[in-house]
PDB file of N, CA and C in Angstrom:
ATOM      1  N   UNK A   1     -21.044  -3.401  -3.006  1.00  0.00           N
ATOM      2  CA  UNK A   1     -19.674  -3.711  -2.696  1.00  0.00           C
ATOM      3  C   UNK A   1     -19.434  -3.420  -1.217  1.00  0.00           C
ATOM      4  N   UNK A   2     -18.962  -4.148  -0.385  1.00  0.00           N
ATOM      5  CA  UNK A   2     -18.764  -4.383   0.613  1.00  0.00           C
ATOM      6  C   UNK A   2     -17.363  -3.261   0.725  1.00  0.00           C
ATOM      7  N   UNK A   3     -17.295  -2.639   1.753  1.00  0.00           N
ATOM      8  CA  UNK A   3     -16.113  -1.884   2.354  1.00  0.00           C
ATOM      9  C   UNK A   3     -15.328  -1.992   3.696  1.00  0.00           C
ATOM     10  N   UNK A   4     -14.622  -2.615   3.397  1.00  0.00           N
ATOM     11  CA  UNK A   4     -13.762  -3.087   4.714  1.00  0.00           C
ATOM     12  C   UNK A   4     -12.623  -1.833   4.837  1.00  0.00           C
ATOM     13  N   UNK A   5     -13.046  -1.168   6.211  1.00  0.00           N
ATOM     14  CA  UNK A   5     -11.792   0.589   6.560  1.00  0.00           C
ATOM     15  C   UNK A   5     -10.973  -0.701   7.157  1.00  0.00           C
ATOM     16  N   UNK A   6      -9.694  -0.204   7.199  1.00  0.00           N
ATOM     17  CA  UNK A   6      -8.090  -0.700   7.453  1.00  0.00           C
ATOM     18  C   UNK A   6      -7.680  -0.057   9.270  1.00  0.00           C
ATOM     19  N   UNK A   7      -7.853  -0.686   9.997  1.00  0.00           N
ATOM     20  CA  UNK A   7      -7.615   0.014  11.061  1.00  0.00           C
ATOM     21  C   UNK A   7      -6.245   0.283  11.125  1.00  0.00           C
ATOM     22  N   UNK A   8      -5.817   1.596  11.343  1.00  0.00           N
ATOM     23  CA  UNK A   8      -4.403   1.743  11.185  1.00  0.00           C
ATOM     24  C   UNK A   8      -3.712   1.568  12.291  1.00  0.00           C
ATOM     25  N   UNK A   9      -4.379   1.468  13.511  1.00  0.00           N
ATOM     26  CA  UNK A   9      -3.632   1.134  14.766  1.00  0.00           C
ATOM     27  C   UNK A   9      -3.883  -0.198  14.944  1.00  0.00           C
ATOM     28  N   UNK A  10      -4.038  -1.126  14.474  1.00  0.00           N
ATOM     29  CA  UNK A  10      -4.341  -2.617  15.061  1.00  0.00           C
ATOM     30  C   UNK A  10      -3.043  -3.217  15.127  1.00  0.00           C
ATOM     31  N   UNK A  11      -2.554  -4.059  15.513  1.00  0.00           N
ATOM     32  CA  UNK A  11      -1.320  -4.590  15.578  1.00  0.00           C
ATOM     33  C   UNK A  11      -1.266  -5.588  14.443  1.00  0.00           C
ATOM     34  N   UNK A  12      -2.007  -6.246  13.901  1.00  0.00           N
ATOM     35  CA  UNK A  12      -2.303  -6.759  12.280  1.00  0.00           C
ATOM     36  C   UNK A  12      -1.487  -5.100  11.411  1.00  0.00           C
ATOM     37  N   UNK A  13      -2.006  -4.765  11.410  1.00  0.00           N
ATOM     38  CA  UNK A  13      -1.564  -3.222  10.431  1.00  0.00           C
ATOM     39  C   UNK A  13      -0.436  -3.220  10.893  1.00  0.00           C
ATOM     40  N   UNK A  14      -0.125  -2.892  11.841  1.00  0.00           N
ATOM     41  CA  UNK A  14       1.522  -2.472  12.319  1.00  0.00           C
ATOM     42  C   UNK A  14       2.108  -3.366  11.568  1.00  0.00           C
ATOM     43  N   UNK A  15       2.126  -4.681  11.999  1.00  0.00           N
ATOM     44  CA  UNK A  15       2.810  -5.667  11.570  1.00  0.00           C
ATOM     45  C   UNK A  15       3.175  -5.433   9.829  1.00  0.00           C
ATOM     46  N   UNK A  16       1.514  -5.427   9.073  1.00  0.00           N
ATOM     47  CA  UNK A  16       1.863  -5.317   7.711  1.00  0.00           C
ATOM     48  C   UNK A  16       2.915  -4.179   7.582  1.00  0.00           C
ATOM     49  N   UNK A  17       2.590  -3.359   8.263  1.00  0.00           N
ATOM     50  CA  UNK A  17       3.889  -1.652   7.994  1.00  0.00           C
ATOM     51  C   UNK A  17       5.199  -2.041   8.582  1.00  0.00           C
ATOM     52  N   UNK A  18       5.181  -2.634   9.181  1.00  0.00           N
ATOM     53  CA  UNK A  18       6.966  -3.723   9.671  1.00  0.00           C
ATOM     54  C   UNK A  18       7.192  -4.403   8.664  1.00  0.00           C
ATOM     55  N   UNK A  19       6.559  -5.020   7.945  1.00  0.00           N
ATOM     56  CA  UNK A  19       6.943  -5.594   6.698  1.00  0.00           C
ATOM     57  C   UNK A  19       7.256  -5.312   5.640  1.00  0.00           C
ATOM     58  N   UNK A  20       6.699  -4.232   5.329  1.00  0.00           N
ATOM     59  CA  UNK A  20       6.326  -3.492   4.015  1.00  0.00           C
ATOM     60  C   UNK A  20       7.555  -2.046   4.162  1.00  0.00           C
ATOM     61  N   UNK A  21       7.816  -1.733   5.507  1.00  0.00           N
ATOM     62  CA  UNK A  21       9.369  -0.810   5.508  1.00  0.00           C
ATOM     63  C   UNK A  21      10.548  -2.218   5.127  1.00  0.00           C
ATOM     64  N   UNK A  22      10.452  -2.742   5.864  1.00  0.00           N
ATOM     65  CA  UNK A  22      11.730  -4.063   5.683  1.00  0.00           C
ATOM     66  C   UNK A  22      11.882  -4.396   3.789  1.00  0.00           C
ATOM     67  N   UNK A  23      10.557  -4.445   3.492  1.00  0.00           N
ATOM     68  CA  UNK A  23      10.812  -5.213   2.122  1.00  0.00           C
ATOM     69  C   UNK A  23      11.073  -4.280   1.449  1.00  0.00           C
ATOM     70  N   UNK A  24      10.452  -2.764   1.811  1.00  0.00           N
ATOM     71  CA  UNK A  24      11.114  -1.425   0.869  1.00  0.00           C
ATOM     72  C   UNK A  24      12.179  -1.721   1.022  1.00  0.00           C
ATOM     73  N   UNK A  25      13.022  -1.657   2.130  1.00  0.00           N
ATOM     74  CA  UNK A  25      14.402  -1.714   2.216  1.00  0.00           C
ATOM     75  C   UNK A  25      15.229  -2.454   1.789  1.00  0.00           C
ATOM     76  N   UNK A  26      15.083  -3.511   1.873  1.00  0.00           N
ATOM     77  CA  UNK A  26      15.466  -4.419   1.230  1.00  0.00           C
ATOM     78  C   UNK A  26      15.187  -4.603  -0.920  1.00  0.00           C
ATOM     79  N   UNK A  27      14.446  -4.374  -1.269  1.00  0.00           N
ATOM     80  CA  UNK A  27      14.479  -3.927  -2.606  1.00  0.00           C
ATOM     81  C   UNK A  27      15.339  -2.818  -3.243  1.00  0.00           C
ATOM     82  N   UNK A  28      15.336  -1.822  -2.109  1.00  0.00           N
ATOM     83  CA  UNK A  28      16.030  -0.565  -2.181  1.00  0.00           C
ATOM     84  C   UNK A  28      17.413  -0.445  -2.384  1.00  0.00           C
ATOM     85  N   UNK A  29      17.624  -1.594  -1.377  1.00  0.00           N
ATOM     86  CA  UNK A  29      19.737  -1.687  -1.919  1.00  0.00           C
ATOM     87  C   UNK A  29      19.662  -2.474  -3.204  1.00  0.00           C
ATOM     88  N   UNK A  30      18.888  -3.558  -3.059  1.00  0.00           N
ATOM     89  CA  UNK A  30      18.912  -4.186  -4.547  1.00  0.00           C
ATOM     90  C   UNK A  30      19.064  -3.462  -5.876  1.00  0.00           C
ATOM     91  N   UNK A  31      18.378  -2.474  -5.461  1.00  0.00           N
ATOM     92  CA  UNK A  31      17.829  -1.623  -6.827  1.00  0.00           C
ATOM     93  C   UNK A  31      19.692  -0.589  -6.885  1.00  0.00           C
ATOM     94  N   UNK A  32      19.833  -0.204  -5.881  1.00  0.00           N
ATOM     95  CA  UNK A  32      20.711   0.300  -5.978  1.00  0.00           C
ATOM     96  C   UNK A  32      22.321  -0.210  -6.483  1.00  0.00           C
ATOM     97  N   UNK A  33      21.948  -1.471  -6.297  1.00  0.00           N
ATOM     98  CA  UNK A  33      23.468  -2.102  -6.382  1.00  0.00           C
ATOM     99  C   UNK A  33      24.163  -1.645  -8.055  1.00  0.00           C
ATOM    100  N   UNK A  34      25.479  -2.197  -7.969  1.00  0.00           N
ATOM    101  CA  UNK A  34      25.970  -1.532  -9.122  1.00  0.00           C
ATOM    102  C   UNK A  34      25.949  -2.880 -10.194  1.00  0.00           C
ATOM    103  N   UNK A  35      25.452  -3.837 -10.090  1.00  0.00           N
ATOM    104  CA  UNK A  35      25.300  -5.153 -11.021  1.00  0.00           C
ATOM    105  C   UNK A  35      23.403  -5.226 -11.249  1.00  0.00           C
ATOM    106  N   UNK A  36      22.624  -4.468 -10.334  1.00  0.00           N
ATOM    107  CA  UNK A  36      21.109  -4.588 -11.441  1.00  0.00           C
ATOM    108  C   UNK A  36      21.003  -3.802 -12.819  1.00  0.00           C
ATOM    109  N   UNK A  37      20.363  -4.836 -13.352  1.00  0.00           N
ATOM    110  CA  UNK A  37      20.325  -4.668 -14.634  1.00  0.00           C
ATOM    111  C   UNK A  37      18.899  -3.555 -14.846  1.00  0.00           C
ATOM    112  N   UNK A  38      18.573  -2.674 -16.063  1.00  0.00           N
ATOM    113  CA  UNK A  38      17.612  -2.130 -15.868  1.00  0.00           C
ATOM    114  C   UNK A  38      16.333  -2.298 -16.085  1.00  0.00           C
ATOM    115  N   UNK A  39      16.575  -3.530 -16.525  1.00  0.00           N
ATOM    116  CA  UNK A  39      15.032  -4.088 -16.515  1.00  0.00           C
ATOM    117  C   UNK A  39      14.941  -4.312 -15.298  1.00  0.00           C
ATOM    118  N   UNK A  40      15.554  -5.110 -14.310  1.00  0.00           N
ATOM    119  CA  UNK A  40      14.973  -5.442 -12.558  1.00  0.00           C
ATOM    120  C   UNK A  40      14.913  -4.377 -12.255  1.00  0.00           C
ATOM    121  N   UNK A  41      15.759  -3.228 -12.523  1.00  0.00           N
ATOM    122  CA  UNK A  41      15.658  -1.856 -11.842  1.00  0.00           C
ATOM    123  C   UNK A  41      14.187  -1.474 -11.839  1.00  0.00           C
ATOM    124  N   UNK A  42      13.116  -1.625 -12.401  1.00  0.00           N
ATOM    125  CA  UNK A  42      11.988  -1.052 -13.059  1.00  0.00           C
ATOM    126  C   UNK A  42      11.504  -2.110 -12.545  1.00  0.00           C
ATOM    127  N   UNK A  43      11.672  -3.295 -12.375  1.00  0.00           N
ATOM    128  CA  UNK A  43      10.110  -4.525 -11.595  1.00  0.00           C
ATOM    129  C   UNK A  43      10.454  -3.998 -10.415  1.00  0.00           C
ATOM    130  N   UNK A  44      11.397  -3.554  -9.647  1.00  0.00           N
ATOM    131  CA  UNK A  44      12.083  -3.344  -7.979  1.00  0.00           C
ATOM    132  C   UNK A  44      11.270  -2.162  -8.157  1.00  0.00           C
ATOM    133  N   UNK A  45      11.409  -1.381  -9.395  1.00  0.00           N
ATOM    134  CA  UNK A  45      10.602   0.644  -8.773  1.00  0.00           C
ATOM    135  C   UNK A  45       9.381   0.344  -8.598  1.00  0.00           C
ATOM    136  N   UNK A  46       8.571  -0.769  -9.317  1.00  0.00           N
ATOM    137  CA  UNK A  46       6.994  -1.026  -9.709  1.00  0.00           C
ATOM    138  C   UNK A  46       6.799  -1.819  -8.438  1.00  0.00           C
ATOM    139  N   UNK A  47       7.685  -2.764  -7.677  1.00  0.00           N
ATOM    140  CA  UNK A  47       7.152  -3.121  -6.386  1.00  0.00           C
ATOM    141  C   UNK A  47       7.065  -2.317  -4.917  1.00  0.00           C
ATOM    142  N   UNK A  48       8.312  -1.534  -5.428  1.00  0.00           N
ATOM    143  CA  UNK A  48       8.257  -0.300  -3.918  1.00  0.00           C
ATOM    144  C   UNK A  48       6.712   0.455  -3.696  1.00  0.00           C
ATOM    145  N   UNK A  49       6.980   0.710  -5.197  1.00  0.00           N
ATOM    146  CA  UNK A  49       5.769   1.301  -5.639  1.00  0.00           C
ATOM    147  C   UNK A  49       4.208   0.598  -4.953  1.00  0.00           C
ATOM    148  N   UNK A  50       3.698  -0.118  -5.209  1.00  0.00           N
ATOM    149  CA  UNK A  50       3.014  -1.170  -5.214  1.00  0.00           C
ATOM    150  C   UNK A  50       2.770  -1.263  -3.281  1.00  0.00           C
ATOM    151  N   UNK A  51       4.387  -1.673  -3.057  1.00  0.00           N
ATOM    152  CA  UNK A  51       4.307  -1.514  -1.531  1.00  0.00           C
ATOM    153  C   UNK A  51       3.811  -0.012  -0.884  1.00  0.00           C
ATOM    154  N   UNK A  52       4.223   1.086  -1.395  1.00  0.00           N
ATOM    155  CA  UNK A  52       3.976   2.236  -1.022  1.00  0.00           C
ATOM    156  C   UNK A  52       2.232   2.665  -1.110  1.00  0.00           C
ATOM    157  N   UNK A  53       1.713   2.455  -2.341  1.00  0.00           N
ATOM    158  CA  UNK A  53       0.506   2.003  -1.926  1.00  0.00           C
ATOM    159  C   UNK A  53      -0.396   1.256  -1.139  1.00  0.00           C
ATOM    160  N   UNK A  54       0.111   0.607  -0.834  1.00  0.00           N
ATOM    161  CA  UNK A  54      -0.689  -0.337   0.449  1.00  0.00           C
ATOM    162  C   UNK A  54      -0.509   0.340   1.899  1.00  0.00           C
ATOM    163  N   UNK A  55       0.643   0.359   1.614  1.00  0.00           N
ATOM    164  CA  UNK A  55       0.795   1.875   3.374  1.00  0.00           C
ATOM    165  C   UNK A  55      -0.141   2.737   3.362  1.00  0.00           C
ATOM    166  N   UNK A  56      -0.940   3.152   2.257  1.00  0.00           N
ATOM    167  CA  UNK A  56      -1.867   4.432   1.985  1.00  0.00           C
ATOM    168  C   UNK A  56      -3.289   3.758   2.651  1.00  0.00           C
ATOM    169  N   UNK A  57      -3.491   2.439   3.053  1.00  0.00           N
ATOM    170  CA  UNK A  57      -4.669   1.254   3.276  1.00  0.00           C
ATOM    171  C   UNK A  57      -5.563   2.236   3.861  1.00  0.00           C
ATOM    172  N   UNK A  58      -5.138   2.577   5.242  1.00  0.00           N
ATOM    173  CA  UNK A  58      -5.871   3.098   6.284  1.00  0.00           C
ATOM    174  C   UNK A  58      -6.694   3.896   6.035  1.00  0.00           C
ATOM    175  N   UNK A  59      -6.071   5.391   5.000  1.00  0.00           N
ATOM    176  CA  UNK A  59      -6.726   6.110   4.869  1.00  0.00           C
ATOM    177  C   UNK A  59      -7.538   6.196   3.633  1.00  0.00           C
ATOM    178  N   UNK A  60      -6.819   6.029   2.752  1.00  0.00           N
ATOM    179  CA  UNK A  60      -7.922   5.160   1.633  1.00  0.00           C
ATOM    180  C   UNK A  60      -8.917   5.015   1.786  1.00  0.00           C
ATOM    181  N   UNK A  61      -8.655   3.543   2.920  1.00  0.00           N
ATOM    182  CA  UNK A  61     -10.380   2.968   2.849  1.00  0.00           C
ATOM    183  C   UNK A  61     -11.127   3.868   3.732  1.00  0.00           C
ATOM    184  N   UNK A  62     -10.639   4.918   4.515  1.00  0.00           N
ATOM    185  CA  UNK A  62     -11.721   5.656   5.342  1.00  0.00           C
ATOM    186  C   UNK A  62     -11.863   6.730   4.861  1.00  0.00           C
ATOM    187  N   UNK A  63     -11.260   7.518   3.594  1.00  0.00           N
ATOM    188  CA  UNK A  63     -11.759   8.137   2.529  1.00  0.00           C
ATOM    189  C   UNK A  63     -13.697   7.754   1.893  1.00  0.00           C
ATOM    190  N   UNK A  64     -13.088   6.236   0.957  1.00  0.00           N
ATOM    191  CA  UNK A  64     -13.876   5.486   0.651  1.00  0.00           C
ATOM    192  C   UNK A  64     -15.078   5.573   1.108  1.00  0.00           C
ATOM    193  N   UNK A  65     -14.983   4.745   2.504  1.00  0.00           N
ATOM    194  CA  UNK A  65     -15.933   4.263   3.150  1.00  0.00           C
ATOM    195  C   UNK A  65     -17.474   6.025   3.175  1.00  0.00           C
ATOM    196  N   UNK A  66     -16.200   6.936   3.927  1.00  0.00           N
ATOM    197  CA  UNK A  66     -16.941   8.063   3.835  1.00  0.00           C
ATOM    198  C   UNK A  66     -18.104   8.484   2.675  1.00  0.00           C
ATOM    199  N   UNK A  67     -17.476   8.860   1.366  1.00  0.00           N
ATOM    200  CA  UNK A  67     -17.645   9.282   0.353  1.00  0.00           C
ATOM    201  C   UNK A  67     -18.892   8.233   0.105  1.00  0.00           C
ATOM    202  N   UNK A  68     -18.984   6.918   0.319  1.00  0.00           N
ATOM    203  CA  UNK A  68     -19.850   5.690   0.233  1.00  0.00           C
ATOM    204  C   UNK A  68     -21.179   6.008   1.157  1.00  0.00           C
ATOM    205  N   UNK A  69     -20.983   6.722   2.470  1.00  0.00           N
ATOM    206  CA  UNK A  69     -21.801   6.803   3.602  1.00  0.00           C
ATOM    207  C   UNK A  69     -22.264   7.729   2.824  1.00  0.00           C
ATOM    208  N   UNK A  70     -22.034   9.090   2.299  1.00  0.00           N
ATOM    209  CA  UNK A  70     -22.787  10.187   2.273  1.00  0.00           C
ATOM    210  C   UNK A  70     -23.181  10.486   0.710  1.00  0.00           C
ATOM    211  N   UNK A  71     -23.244   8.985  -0.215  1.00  0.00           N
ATOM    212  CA  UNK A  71     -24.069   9.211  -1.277  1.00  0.00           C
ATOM    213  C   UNK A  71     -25.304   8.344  -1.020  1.00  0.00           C
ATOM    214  N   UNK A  72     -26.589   8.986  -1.711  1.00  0.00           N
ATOM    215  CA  UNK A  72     -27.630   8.815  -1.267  1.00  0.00           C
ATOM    216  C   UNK A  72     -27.976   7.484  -1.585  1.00  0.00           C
ATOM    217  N   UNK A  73     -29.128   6.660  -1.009  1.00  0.00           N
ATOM    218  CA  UNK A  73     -29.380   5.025  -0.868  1.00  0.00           C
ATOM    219  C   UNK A  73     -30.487   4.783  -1.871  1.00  0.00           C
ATOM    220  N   UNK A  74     -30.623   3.898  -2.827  1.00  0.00           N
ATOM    221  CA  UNK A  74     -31.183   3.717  -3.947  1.00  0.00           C
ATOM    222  C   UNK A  74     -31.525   4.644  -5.291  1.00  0.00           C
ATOM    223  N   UNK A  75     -30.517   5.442  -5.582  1.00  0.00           N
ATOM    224  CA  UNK A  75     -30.577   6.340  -6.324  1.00  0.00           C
ATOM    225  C   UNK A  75     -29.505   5.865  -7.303  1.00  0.00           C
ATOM    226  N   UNK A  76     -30.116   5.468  -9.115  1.00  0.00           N
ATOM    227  CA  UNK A  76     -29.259   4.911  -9.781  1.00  0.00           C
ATOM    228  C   UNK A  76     -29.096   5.930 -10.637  1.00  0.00           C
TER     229      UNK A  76
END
């Protein structure tokens, strides 16, 4: 399996994290308003959610990647 690390300073990344605060935010009043129903309330918590994970990219994958480097090479 191939491992692609997330550079967290690239301006690609920034961008996704400009997006991904905006769309929190934007879900966030939604969720809050006094006419959602509670079923959307719960697809809106499961997408923040969802979004909030992907902010985690960077370090994640350079967790990953690590943990990948320092197990040993052909050993099943």
């Amino acid at each position: 399996m191939a491992l692609l690390p997330v550079n967290g300073a690239s301006s690609d990344w920034l961008r996704v994290v400009e997006y991904a605060h905006a769309r929190i935010g934007e879900l966030t009043e939604e969720c809050i308003a006094i006419n959602t129903d509670a079923g959307r309330r719960q697809d809106i918590a499961a997408r923040i959610a969802e979004l909030r994970e992907l902010l985690k990219a960077p370090e994640a994958t350079r967790l990953t990647a690590e943990l990948h480097e320092s197990q040993p090479r052909g050993v099943y």
